[in-house]
Protein backbone atom coordinates (compact mmCIF):
# COMPACT_ATOMS: atom_id res chain seq x y z
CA UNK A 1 -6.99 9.16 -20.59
CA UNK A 2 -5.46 12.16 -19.37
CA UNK A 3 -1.86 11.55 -16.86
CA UNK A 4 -1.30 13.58 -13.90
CA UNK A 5 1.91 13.68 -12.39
CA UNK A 6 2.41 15.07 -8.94
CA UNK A 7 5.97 15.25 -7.89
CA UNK A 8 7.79 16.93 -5.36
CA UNK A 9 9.76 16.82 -2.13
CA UNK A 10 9.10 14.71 1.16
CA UNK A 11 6.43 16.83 2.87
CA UNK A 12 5.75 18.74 -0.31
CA UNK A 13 1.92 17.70 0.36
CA UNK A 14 1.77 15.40 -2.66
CA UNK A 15 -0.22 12.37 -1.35
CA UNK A 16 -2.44 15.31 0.16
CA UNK A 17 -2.99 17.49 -3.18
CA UNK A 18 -3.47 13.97 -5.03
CA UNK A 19 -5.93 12.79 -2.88
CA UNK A 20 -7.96 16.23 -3.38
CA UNK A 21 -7.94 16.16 -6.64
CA UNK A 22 -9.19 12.49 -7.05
CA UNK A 23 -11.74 13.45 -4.78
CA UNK A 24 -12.85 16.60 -6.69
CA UNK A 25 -12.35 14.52 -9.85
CA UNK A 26 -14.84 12.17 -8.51
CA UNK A 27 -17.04 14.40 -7.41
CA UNK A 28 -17.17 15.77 -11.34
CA UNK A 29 -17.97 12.31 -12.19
CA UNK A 30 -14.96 11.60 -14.07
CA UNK A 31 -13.08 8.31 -13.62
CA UNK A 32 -10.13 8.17 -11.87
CA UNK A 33 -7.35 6.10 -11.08
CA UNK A 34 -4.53 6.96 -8.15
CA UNK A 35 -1.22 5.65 -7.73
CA UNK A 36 1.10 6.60 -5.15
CA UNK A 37 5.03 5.69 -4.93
CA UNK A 38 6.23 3.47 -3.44
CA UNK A 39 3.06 1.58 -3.40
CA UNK A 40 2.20 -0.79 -1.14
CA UNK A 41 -0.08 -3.56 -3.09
CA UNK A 42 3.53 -4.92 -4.66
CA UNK A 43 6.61 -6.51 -4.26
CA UNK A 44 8.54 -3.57 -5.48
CA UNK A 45 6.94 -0.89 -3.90
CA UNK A 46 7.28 -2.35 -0.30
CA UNK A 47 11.02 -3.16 -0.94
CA UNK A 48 11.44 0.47 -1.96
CA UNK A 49 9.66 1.84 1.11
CA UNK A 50 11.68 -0.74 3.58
CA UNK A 51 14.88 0.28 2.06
CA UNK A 52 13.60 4.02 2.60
CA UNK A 53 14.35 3.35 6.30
CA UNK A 54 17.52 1.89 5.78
CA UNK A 55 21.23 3.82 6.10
CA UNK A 56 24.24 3.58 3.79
CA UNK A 57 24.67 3.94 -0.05
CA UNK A 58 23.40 0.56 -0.97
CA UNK A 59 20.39 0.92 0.63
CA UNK A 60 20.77 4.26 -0.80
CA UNK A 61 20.51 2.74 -4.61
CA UNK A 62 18.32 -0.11 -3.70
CA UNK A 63 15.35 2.17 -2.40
CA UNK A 64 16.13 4.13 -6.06
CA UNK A 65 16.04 1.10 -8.19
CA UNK A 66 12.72 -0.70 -6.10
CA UNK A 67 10.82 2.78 -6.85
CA UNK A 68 11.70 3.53 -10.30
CA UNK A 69 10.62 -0.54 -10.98
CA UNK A 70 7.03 0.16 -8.84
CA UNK A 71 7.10 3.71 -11.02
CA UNK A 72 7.53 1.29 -14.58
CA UNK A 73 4.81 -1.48 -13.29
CA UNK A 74 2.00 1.36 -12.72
CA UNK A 75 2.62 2.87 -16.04
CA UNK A 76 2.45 -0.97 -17.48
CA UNK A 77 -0.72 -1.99 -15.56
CA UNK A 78 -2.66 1.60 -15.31
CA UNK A 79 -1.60 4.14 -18.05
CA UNK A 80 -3.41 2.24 -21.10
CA UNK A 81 -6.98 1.73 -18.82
CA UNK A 82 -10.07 3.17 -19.72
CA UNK A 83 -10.23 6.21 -17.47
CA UNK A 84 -10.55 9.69 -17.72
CA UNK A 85 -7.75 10.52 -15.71
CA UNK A 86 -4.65 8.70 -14.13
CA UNK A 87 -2.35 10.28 -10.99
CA UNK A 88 0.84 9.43 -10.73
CA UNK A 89 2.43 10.74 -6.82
CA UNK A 90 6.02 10.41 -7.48
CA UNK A 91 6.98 9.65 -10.85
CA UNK A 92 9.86 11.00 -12.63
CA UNK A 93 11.94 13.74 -9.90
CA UNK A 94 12.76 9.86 -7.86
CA UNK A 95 15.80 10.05 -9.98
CA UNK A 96 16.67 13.31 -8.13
CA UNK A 97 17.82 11.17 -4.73
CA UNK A 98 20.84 9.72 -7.23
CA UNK A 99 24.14 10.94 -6.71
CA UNK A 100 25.26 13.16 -9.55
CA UNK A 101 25.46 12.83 -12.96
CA UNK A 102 23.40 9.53 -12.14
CA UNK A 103 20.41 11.78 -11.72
CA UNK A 104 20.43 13.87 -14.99
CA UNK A 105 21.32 10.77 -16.60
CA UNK A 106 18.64 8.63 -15.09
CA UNK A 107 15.88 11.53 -15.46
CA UNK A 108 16.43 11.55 -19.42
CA UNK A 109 16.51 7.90 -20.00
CA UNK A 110 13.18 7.91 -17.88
CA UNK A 111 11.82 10.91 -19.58
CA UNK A 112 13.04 9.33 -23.14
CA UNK A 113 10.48 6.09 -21.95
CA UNK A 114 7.98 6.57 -20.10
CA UNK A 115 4.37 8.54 -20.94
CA UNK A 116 4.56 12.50 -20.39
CA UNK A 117 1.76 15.50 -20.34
CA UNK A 118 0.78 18.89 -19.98
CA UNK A 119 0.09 18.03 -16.38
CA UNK A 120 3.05 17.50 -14.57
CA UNK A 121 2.90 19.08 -11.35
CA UNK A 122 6.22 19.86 -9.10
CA UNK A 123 5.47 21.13 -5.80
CA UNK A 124 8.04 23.50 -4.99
CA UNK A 125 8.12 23.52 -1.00
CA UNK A 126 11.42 25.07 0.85
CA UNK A 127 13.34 22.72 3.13
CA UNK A 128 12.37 23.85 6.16
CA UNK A 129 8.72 24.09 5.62
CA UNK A 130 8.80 20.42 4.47
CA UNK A 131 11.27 19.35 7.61
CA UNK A 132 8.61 20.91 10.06
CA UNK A 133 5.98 18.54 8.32
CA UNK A 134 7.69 15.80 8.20
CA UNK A 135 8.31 15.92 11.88
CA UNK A 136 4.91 17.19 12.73
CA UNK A 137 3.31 13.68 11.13
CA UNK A 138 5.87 11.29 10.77
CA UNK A 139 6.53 8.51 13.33
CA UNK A 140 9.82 8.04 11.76
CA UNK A 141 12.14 10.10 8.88
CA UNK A 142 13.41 8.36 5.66
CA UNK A 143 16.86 8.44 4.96
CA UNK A 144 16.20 11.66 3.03
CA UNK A 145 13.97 13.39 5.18
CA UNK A 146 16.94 15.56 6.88
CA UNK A 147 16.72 19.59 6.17
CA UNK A 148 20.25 18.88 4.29
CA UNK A 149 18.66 16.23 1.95
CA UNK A 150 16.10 18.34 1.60
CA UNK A 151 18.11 20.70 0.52
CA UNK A 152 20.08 19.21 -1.73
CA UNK A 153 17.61 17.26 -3.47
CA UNK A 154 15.52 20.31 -3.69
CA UNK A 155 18.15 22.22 -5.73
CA UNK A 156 18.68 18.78 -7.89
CA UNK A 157 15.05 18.70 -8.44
CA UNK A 158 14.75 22.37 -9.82
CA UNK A 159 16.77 21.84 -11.96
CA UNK A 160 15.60 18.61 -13.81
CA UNK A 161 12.13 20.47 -13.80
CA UNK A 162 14.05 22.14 -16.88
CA UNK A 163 14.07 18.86 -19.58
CA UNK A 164 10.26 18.28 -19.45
CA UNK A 165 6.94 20.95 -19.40
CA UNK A 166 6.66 20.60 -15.22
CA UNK A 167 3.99 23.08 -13.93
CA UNK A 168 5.78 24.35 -10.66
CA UNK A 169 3.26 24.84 -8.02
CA UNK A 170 4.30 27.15 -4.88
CA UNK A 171 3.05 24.81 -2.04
CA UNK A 172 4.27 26.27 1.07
CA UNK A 173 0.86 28.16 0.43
CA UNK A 174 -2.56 26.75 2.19
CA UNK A 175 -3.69 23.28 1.09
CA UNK A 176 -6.65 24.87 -0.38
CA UNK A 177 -5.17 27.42 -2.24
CA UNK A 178 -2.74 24.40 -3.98
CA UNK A 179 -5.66 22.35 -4.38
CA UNK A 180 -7.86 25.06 -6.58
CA UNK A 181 -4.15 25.48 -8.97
CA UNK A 182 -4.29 21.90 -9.01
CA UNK A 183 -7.71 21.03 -10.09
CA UNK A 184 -7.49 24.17 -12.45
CA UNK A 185 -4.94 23.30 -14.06
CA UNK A 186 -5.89 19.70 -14.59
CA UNK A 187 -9.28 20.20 -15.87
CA UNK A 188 -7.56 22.52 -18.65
CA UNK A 189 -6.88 20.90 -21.54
């Protein structure tokens, strides 16, 4: 089984590029599983995504502590299947919404646990080009869909790209042009 971890920003196009390449997976008859974060088929994942629309700091640690327990439960029920390949939409860069040092801290215990590859994707978008999506097709914002969250959790992000092999992928660019890096890059190794 080979893991593919797409990561990135709100708006970033990860549930997009994911979605491509399990199609295109597919479509080379490989098997494929796809899990996106917060999930909706369990308890955790739909507490994370209500407390996503929630204000103030607790609401701010219980969204971070529903996801990273949906993040765990996929890895215990879907990383050890029979498959040819599993993707993972939001895995590790969650623990980039913490308040400092909680995130670099967080991010290495994480990293320390859970399974890694070569195939860790990060898709680097700028703020604004990820604001402008997000308000182009969403009904309603998350608490960290403002351009200065963006920002900031941008920047945070970057920079815990640098304890694990991520694969930064420019994806202000077309979604076909990410897609082809993405499929490229999978079908590697």
């Amino acid at each position: 089984m080979k893991l593919v971890i797409i990561d990135g920003l709100d708006g970033s196009g990860k549930s997009t590029q994911a979605r491509l390449l399990f199609r295109s997976l597919n479509e080379l008859n490989k098997t494929v599983c796809l899990r996106v974060h917060p999930e909706t088929d369990n308890w955790f994942g739909l507490q994370a995504r209500r407390q996503l629309y929630s204000k103030g700091k607790s609401a701010h640690f219980a969204s971070a502590f529903f996801y990273m327990m949906d993040v765990i439960r996929s890895i215990m029920l879907y990383s050890w299947r029979d498959l040819d390949f599993v993707i993972f939409v939001r895995y590790l860069m969650g623990t980039a919404y913490l308040p400092p040092p909680l995130d670099c801290v967080t991010y290495n215990f994480f990293s320390s646990i859970v399974p890694k590859s070569g195939r860790m994707f990060f898709l680097d978008v700028l703020p604004e080009e990820a604001a402008n999506r997000i308000a182009e097709n969403r009904e309603q914002a998350e608490m960290f869909e403002t351009l200065t969250a963006l920002r900031k959790i941008r920047g945070k992000a970057l920079s815990l790209t640098r304890f694990d092999d991520w694969v930064i992928v420019n994806s202000s660019r077309s979604v076909n042009e990410v897609a082809s890096v993405l499929i490229r890059k999978t079908l590697l190794e």
